[in-house]
N, C-alpha and C. Protein backbone atom coordinates (compact mmCIF):
# COMPACT_ATOMS: atom_id res chain seq x y z
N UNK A 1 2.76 6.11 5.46
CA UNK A 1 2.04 7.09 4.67
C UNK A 1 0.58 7.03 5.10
N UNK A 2 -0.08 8.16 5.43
CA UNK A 2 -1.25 8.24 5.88
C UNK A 2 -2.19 8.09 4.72
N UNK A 3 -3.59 7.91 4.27
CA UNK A 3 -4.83 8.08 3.98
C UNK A 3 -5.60 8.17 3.89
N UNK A 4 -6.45 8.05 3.28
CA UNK A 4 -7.89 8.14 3.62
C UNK A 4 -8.47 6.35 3.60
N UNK A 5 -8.14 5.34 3.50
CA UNK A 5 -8.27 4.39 3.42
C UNK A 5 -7.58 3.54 4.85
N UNK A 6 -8.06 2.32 4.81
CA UNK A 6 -7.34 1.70 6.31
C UNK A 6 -6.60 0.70 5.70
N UNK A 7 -6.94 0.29 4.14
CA UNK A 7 -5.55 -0.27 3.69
C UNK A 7 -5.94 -0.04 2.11
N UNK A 8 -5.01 -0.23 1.46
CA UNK A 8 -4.71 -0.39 -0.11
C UNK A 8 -5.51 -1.62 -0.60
N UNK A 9 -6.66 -1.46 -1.86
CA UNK A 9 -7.28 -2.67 -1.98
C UNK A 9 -6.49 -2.40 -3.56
N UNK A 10 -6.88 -4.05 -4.27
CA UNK A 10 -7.03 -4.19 -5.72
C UNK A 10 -8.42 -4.48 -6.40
N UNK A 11 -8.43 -3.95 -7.25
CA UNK A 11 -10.15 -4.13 -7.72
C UNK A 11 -11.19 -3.21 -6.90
N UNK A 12 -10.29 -2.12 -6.50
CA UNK A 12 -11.15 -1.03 -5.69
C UNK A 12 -12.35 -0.59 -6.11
N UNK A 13 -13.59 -0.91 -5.44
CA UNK A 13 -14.99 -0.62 -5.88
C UNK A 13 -15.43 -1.77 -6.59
N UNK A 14 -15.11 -2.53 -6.61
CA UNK A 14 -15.75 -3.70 -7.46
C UNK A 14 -15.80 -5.12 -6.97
N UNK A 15 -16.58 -5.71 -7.16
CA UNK A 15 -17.21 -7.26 -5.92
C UNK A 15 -16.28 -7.59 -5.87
N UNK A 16 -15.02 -7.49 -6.40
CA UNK A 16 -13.65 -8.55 -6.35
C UNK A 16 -12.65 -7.25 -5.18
N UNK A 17 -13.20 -7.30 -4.81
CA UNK A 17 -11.76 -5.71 -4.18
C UNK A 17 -11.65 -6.08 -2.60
N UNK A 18 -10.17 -6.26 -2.89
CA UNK A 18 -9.96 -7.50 -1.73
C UNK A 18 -8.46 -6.09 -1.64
N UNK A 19 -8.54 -6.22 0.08
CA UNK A 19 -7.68 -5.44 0.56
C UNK A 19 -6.13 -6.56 0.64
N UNK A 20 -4.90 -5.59 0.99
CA UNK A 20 -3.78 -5.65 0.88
C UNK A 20 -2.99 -5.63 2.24
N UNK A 21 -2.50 -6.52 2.88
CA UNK A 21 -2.26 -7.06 4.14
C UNK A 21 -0.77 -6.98 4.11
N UNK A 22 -0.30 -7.46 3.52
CA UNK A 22 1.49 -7.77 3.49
C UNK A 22 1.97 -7.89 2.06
N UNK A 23 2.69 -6.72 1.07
CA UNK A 23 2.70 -6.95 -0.02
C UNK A 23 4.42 -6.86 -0.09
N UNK A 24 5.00 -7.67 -1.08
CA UNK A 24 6.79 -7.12 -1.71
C UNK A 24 6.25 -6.33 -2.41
N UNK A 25 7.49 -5.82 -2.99
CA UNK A 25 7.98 -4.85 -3.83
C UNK A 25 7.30 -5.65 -5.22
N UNK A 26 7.88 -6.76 -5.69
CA UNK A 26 7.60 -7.07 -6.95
C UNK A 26 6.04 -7.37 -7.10
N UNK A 27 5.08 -7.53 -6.07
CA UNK A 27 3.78 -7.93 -6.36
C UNK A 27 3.18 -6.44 -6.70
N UNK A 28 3.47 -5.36 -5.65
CA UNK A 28 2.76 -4.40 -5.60
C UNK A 28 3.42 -3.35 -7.14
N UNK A 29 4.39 -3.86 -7.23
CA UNK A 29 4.70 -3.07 -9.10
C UNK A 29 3.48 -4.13 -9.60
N UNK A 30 3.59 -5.30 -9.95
CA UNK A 30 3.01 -5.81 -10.90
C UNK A 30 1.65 -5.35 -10.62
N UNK A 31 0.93 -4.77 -9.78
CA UNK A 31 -0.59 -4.28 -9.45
C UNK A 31 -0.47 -3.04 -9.54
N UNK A 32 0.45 -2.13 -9.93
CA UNK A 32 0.94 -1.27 -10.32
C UNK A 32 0.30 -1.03 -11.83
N UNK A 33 1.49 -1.91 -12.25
CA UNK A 33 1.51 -2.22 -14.05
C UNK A 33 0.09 -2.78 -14.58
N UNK A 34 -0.75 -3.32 -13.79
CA UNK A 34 -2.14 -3.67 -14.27
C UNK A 34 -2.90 -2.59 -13.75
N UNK A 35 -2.60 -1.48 -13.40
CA UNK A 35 -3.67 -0.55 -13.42
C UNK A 35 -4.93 -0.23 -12.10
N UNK A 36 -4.36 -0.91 -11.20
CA UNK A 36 -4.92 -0.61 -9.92
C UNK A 36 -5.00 0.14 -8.77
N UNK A 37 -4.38 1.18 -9.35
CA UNK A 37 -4.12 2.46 -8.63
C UNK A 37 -4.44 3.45 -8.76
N UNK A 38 -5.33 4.36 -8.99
CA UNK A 38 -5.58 5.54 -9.48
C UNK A 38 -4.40 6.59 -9.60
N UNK A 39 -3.91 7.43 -10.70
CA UNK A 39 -3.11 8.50 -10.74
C UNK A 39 -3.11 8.97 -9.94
N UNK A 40 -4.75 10.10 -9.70
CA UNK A 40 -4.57 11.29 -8.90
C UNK A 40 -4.81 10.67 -7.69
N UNK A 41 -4.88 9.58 -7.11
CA UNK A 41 -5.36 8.59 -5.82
C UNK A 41 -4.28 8.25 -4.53
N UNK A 42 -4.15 6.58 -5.02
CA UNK A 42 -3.01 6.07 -4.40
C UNK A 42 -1.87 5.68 -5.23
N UNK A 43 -2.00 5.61 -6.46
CA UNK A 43 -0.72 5.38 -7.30
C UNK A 43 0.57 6.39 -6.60
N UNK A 44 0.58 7.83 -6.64
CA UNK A 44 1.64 8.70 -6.35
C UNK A 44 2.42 8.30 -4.65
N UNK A 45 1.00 7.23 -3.49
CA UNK A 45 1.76 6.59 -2.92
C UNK A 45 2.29 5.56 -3.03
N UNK A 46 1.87 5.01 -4.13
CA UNK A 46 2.55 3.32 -4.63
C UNK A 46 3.57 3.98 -4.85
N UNK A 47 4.35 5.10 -5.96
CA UNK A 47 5.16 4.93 -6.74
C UNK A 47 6.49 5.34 -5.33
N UNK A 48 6.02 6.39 -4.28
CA UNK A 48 6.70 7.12 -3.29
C UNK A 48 7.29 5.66 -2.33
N UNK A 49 6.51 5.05 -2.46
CA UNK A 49 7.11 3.40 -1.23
C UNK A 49 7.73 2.99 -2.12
N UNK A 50 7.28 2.45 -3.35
CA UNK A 50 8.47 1.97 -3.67
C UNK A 50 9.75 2.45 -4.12
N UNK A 51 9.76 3.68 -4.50
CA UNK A 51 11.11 4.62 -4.12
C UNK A 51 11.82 4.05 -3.23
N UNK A 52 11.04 4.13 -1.89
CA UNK A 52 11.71 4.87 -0.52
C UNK A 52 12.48 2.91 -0.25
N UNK A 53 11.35 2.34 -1.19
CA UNK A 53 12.18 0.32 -0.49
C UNK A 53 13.32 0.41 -1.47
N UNK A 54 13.22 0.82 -2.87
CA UNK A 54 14.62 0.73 -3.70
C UNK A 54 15.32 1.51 -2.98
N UNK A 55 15.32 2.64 -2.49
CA UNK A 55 16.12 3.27 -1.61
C UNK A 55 17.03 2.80 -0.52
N UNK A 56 16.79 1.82 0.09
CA UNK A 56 16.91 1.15 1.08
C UNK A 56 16.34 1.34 2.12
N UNK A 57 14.89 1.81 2.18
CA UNK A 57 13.81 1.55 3.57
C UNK A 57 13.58 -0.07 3.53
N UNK A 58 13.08 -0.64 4.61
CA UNK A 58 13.09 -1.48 5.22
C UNK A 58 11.34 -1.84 4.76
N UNK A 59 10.25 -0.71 4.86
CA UNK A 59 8.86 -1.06 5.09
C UNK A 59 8.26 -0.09 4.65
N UNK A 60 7.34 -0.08 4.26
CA UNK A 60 6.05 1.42 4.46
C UNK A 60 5.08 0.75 4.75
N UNK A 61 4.60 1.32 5.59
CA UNK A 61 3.06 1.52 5.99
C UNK A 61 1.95 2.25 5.40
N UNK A 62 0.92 1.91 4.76
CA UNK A 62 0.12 3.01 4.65
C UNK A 62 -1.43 2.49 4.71
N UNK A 63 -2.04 3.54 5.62
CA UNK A 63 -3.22 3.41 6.73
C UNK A 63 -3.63 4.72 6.58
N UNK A 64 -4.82 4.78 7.90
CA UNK A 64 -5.49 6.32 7.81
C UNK A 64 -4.60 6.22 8.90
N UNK A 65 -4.74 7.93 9.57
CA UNK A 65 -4.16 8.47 10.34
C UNK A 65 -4.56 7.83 12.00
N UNK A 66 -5.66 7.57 12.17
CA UNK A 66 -6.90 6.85 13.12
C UNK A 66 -6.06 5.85 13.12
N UNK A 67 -5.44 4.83 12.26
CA UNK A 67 -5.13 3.60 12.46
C UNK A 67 -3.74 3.34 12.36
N UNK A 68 -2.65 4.30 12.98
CA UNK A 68 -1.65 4.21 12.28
C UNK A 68 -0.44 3.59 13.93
N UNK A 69 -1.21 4.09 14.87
CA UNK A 69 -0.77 3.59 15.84
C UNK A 69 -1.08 2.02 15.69
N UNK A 70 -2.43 0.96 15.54
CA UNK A 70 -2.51 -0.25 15.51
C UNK A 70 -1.58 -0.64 14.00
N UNK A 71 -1.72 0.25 13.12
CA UNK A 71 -0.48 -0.76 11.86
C UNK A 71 0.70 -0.38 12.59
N UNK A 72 1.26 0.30 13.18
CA UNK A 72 2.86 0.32 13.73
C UNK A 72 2.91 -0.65 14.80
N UNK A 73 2.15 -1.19 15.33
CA UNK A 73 1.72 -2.29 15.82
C UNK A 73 1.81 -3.93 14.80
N UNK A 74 1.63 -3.73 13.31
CA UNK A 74 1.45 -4.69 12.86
C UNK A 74 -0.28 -5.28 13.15
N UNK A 75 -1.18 -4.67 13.38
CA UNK A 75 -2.44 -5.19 13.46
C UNK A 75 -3.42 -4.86 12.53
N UNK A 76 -3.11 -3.77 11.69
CA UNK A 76 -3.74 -3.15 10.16
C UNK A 76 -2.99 -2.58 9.49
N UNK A 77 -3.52 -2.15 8.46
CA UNK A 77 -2.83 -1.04 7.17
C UNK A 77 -2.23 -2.07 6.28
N UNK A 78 -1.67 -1.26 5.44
CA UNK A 78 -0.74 -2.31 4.32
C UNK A 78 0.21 -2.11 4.15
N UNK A 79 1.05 -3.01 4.38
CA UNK A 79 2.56 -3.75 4.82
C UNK A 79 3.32 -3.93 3.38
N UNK A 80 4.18 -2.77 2.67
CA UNK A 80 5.17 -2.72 1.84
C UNK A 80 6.50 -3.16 1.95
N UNK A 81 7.06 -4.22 1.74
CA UNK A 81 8.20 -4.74 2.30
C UNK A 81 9.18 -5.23 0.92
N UNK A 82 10.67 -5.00 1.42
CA UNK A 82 11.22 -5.98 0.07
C UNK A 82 10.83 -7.06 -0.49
N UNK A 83 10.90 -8.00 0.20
CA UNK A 83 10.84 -9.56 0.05
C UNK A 83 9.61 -9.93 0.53
């Protein structure tokens, strides 16, 4: 999933806002459920990955468009995975 961001932070905008490197399923609900996502933002892509992993996808990616060749690489973006 593309964005405007080069990865998914928590505590976005605020001295604590530490980006998102390799997340499961159950961490990124629970940062979900505490409110770290904006509605009109990145929440509607939180809620779309984790669809697509209950679904049975394997991963999502989501990066800017600029960086999407180095995260399919595994060298940026943020790494949505089952487990």
């Amino acid at each position: 999933i593309t964005t405007g961001v080069e990865k998914v932070c928590i505590h976005f905008g605020k001295p604590q806002q530490q980006a998102l490197d390799r997340v499961d399923i159950a961490t990124m609900t629970r940062y979900m459920q505490e409110g770290h996502f904006p509605p009109g933002s990145m929440l509607p892509k939180i809620i779309a990955s984790l669809t697509f992993l209950e679904q049975g996808g394997k991963e999502v990616i989501i990066t800017t468009p600029e960086c999407l060749p180095a995260a399919l690489r595994g060298e940026t973006g943020t790494h949505i995975i089952k487990t």
